[in-house]
N, C-alpha and C. Protein backbone atom coordinates (compact mmCIF):
# COMPACT_ATOMS: atom_id res chain seq x y z
N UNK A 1 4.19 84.11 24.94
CA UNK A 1 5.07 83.26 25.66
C UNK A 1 6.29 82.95 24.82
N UNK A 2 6.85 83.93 24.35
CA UNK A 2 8.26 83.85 23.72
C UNK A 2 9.69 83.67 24.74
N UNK A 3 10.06 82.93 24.53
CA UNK A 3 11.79 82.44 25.00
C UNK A 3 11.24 81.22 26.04
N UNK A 4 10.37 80.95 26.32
CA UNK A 4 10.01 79.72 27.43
C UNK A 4 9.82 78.35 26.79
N UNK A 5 10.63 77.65 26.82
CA UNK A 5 10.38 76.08 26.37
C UNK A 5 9.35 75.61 26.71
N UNK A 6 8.50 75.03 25.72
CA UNK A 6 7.60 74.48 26.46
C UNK A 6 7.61 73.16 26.13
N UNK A 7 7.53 71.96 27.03
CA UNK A 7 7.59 71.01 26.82
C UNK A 7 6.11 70.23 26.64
N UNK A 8 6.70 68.63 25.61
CA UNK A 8 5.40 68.35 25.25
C UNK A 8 5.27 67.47 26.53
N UNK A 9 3.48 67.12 26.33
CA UNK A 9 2.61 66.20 27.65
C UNK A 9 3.67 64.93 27.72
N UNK A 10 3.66 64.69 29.15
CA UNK A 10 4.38 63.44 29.26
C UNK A 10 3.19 62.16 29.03
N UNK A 11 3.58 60.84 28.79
CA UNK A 11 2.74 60.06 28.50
C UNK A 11 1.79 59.46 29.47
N UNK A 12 0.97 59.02 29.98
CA UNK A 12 0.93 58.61 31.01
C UNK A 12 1.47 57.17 32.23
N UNK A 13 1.82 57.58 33.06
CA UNK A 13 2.89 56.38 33.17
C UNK A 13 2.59 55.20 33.49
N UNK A 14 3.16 53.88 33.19
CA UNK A 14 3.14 52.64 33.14
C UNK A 14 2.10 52.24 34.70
N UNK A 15 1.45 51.90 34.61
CA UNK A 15 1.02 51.06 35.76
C UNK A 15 2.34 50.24 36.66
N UNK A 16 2.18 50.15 37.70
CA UNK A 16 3.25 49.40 38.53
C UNK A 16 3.54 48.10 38.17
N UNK A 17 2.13 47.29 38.12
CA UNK A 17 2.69 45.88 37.72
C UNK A 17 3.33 45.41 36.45
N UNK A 18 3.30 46.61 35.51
CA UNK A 18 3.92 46.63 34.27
C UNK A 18 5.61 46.76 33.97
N UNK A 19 5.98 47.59 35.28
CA UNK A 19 7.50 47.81 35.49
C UNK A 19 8.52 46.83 36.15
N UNK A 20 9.45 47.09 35.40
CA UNK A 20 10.59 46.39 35.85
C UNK A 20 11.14 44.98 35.68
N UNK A 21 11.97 44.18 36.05
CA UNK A 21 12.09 42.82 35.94
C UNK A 21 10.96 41.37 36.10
N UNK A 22 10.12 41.65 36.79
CA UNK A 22 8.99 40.70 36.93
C UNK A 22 8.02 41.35 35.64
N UNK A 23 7.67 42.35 35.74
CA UNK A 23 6.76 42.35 34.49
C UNK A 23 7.58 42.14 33.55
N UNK A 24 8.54 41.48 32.93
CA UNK A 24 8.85 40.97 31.29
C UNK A 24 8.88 39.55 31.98
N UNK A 25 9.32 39.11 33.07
CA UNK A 25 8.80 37.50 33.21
C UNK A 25 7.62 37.47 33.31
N UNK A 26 6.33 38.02 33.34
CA UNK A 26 5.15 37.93 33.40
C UNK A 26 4.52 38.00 32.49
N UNK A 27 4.92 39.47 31.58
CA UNK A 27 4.52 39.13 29.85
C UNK A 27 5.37 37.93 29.14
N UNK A 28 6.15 37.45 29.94
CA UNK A 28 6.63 36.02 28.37
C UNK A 28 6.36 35.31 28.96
N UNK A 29 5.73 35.16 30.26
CA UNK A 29 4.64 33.77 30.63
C UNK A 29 3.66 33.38 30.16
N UNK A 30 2.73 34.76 30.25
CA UNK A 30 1.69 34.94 29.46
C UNK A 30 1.63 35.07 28.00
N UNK A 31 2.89 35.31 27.39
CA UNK A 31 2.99 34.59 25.94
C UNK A 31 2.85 32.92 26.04
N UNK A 32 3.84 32.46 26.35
CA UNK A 32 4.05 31.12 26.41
C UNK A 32 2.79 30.23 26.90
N UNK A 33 2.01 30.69 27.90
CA UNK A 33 0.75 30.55 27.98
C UNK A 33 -0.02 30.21 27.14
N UNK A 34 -0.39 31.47 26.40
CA UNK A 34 -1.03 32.03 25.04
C UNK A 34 -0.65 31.11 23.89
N UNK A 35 0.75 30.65 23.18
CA UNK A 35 1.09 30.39 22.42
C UNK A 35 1.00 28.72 22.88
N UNK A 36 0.99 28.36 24.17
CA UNK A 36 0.89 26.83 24.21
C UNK A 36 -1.01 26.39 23.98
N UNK A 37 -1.50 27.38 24.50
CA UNK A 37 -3.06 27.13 24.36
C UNK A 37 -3.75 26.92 23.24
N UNK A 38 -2.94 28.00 22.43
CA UNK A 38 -3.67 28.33 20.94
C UNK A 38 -3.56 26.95 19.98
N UNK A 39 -2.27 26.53 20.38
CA UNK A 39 -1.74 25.54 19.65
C UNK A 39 -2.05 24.29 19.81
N UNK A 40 -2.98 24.41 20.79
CA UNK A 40 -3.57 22.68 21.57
C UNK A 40 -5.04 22.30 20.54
N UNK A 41 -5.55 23.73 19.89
CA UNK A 41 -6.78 23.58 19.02
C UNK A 41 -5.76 23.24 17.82
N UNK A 42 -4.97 23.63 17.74
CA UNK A 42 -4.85 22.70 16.26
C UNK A 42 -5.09 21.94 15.55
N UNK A 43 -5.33 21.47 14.35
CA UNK A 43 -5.70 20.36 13.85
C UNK A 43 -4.31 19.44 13.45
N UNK A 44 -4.12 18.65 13.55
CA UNK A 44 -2.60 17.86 12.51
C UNK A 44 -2.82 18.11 11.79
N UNK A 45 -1.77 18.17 11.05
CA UNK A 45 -2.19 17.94 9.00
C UNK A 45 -2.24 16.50 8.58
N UNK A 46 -3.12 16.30 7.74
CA UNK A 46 -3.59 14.79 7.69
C UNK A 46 -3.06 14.65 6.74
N UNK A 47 -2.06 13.26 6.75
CA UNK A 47 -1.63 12.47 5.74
C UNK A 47 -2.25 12.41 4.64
N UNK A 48 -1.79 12.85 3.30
CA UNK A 48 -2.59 12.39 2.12
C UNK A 48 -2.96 10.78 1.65
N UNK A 49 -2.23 10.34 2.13
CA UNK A 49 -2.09 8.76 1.86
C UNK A 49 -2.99 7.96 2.83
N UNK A 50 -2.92 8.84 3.54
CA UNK A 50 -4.14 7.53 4.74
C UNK A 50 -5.53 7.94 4.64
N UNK A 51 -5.82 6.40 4.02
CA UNK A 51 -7.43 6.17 4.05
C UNK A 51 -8.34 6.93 5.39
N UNK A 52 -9.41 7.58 5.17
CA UNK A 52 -10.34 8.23 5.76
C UNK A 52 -10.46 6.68 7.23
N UNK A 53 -10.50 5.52 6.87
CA UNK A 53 -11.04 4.30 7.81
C UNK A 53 -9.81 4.19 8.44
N UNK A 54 -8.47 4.49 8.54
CA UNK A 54 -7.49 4.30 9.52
C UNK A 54 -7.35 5.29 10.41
N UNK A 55 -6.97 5.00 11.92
CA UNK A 55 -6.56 5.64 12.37
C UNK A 55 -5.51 6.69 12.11
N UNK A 56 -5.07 7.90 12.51
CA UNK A 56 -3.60 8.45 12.31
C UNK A 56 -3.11 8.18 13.50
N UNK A 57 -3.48 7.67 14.39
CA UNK A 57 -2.17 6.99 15.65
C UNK A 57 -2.14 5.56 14.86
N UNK A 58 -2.64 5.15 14.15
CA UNK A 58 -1.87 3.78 13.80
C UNK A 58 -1.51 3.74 12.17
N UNK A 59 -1.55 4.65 11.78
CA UNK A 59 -1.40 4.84 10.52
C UNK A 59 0.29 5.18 9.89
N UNK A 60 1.02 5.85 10.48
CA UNK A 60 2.22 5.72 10.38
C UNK A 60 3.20 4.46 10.47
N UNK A 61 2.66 3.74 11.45
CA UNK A 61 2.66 2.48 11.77
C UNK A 61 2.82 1.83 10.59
N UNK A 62 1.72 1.24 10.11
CA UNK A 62 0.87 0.48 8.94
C UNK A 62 2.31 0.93 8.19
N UNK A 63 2.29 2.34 7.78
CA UNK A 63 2.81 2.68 6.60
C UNK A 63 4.29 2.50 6.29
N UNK A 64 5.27 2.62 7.63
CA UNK A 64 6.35 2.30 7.59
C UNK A 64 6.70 0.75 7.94
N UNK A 65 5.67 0.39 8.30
CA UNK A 65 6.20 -1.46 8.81
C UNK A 65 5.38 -2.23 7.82
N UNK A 66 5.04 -1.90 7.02
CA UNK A 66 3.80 -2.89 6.34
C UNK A 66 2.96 -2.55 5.13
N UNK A 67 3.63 -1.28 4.30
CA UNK A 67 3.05 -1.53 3.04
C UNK A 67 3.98 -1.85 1.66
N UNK A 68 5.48 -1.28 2.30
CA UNK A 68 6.25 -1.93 1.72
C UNK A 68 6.27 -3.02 0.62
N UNK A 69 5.19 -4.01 1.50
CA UNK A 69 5.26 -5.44 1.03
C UNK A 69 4.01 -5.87 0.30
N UNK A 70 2.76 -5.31 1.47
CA UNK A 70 1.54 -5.39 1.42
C UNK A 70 0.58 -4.17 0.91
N UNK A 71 0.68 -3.97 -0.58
CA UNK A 71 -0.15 -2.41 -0.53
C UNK A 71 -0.75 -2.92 -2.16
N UNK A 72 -1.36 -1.85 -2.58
CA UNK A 72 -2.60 -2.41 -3.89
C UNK A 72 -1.66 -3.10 -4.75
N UNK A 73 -0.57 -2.73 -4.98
CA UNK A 73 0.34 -3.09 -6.64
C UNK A 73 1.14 -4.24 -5.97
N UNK A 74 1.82 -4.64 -4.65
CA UNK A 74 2.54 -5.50 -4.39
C UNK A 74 1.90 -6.18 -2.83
N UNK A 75 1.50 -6.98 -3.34
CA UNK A 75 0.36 -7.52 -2.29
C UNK A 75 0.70 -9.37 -1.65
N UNK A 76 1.82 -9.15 -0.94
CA UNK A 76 2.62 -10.59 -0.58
C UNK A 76 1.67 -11.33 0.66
N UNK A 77 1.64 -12.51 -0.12
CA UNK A 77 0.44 -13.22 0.63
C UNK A 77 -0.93 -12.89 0.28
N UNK A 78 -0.82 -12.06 -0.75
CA UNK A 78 -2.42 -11.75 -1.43
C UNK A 78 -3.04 -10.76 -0.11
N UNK A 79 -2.43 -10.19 0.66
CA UNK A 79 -2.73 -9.11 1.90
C UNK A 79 -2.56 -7.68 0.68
N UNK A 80 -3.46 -6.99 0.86
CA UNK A 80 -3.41 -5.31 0.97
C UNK A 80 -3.82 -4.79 2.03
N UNK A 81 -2.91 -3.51 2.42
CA UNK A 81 -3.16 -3.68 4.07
C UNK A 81 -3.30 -2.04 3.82
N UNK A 82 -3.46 -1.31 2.54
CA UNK A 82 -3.26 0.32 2.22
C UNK A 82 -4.88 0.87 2.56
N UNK A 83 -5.85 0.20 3.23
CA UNK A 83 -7.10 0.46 3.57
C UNK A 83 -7.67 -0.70 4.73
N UNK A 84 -8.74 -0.15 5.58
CA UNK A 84 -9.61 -1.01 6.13
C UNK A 84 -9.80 -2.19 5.21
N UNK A 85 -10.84 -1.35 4.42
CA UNK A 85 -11.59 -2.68 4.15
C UNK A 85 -10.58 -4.01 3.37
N UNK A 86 -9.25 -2.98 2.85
CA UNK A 86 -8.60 -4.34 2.35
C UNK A 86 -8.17 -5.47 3.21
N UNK A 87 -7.61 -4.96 4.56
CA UNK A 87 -7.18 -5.32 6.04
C UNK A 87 -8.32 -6.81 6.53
N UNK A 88 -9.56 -6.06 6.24
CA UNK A 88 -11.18 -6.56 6.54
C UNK A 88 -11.17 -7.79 5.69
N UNK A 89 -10.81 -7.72 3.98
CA UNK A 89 -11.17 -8.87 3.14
C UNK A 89 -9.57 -9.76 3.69
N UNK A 90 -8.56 -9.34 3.74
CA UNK A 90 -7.51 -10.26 4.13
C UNK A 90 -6.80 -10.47 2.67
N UNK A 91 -5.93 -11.48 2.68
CA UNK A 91 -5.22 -12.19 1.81
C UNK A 91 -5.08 -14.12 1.98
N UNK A 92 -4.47 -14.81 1.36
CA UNK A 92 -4.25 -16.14 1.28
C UNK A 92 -4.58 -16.64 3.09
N UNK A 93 -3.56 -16.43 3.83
CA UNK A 93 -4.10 -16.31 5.07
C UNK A 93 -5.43 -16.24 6.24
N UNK A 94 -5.98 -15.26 5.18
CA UNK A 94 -7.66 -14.82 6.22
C UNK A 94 -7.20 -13.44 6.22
N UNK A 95 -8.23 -13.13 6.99
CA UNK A 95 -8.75 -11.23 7.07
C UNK A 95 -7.61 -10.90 8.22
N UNK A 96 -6.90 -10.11 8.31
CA UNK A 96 -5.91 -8.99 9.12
C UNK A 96 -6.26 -8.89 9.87
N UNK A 97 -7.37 -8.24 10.51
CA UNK A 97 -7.63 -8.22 11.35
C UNK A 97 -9.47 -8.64 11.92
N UNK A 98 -9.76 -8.88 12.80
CA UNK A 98 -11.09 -8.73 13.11
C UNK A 98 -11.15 -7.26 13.88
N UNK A 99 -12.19 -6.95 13.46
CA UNK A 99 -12.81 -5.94 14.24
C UNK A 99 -13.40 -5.97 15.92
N UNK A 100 -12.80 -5.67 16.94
CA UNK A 100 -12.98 -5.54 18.31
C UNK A 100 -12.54 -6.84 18.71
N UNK A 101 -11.62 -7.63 18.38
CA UNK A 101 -10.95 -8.95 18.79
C UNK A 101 -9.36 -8.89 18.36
N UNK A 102 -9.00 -8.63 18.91
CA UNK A 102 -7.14 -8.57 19.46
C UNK A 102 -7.01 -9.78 19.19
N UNK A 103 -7.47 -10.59 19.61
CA UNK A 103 -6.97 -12.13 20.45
C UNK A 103 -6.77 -13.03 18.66
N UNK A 104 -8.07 -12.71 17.79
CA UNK A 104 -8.33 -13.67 16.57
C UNK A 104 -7.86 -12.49 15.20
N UNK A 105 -6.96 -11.21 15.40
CA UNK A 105 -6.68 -10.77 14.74
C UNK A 105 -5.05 -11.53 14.37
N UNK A 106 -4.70 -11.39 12.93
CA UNK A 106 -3.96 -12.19 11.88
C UNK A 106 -2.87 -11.38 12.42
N UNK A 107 -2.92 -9.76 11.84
CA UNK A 107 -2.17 -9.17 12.56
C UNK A 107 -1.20 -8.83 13.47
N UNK A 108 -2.04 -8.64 14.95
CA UNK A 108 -1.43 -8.64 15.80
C UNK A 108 -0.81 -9.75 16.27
N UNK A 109 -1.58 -10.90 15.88
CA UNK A 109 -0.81 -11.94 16.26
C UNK A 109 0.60 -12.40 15.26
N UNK A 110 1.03 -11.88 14.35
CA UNK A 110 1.72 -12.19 13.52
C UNK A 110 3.13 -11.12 14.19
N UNK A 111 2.59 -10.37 14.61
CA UNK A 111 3.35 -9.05 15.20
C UNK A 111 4.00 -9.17 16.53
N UNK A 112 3.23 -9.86 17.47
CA UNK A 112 3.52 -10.13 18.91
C UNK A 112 4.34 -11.58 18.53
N UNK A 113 4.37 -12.58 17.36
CA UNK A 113 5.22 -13.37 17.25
C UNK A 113 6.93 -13.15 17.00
N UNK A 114 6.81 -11.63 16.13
CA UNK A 114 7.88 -11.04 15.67
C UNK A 114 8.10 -12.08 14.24
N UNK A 115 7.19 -12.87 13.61
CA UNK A 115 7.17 -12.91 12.27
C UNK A 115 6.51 -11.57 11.27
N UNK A 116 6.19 -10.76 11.52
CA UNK A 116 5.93 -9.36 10.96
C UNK A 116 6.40 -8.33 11.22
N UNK A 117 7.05 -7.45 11.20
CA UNK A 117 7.81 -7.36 9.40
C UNK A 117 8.90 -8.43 9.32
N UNK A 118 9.25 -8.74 8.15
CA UNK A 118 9.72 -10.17 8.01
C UNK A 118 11.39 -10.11 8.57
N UNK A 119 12.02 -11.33 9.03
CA UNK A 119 13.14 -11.06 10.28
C UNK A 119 14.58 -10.64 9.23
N UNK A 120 14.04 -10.20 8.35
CA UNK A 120 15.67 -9.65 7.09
C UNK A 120 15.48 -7.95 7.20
N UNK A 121 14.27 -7.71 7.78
CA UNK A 121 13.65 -6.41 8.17
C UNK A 121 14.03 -5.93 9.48
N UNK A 122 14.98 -6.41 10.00
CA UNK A 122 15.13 -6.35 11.77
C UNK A 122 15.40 -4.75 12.09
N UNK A 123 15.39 -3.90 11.33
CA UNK A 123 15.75 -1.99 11.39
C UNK A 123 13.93 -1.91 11.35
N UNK A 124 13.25 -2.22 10.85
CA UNK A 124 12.27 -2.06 10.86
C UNK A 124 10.66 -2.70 11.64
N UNK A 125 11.67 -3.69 12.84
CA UNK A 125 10.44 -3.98 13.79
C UNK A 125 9.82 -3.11 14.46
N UNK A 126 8.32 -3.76 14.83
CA UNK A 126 7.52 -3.39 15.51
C UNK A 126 7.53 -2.69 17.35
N UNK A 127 7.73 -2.00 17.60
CA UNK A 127 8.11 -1.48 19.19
C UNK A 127 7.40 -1.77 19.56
N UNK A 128 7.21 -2.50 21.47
CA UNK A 128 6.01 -2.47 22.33
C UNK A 128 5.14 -0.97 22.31
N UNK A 129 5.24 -0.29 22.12
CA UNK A 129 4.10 0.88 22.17
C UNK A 129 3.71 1.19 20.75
N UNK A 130 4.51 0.71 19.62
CA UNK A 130 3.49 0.48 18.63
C UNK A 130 2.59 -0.71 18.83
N UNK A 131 3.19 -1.60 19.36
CA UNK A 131 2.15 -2.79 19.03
C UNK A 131 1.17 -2.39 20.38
N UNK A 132 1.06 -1.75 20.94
CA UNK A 132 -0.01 -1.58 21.98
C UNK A 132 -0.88 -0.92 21.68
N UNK A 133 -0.80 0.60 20.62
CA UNK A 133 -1.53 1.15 19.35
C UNK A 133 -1.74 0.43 19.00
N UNK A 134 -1.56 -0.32 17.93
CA UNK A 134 -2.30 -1.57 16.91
C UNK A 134 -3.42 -2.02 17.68
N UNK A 135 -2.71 -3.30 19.22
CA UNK A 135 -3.81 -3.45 19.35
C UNK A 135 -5.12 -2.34 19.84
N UNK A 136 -4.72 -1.37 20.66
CA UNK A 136 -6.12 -0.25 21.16
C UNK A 136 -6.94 -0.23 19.72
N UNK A 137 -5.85 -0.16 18.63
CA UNK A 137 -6.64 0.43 17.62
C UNK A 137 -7.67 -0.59 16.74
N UNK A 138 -6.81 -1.93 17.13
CA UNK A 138 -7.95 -3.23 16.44
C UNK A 138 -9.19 -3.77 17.32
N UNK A 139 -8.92 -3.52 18.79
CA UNK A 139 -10.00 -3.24 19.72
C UNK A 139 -10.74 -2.17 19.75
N UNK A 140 -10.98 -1.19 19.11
CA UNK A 140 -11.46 0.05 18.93
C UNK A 140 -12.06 -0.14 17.36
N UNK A 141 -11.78 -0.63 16.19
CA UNK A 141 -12.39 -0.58 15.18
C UNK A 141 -13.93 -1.59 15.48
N UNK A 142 -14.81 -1.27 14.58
CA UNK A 142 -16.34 -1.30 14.62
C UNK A 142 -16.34 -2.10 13.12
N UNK A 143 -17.00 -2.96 13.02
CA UNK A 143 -17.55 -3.82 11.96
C UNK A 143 -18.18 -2.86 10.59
N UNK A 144 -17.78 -3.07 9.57
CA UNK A 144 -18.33 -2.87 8.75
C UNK A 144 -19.72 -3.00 8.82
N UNK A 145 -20.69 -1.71 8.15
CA UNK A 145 -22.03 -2.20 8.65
C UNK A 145 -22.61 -2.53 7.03
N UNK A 146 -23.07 -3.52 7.60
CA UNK A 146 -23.83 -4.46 6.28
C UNK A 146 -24.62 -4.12 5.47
């Protein structure tokens, strides 16, 4: 078979639903799909600084409105507020918070007065949906068990 071109196998061809303008909106749906799903197992990356006993929905919180003042080395009002259990023992005042009582927590009530963070701090108050975290989260903590 000399002088005859022979050509190589053609590939086999695309399936229909694979062609044309709807199939590339259909494969980057199904990316976007894919890439929103995968990403819902994620874990956060956990703050190095926050105690194992705080929340991380209320922990950012704590950390930008309130250790500033209140943390192991500078502890105003004799409050450390850089852990539960310090929160739990309190300062000059009484204990920070109670555990599953909003109403008799030091805290929140110091917070819903807008005497916390202190009023020379006014860039750094408390928002209604932080303080609605706080409280879920001081109604949600469990007693130290004895």
């Amino acid at each position: 078979m000399t002088g005859i071109a022979t050509r190589a196998p053609r590939p086999p061809a695309w399936p229909r639903w694979c062609r044309g303008r709807r199939a590339v909106i259909r494969w980057a749906a199904t990316a976007a799909v894919v890439a929103f799903v995968s990403s819902i197992g994620r874990a956060e990356e956990r703050d190095p600084s926050r105690p194992d006993d705080v929340s991380p929905l209320v922990w950012p919180i704590i950390k930008q409105k309130c250790l500033d003042c209140h943390n192991a080395k500078k502890q105003q009002g004799g409050l450390d507020m850089s852990s539960l259990a310090a929160m739990l023992e309190g300062g000059s005042s009484g204990p920070a918070l109670v555990p599953g009582n909003v109403e008799k927590s030091l805290l929140i009530e110091l917070v819903e007065f807008d005497e916390m963070p202190p009023r020379k701090q006014r860039e750094n108050r408390v928002t209604p949906a932080e303080l609605k975290r706080l409280r879920q989260w001081v109604e949600a903590v469990k007693p130290p068990a004895s």
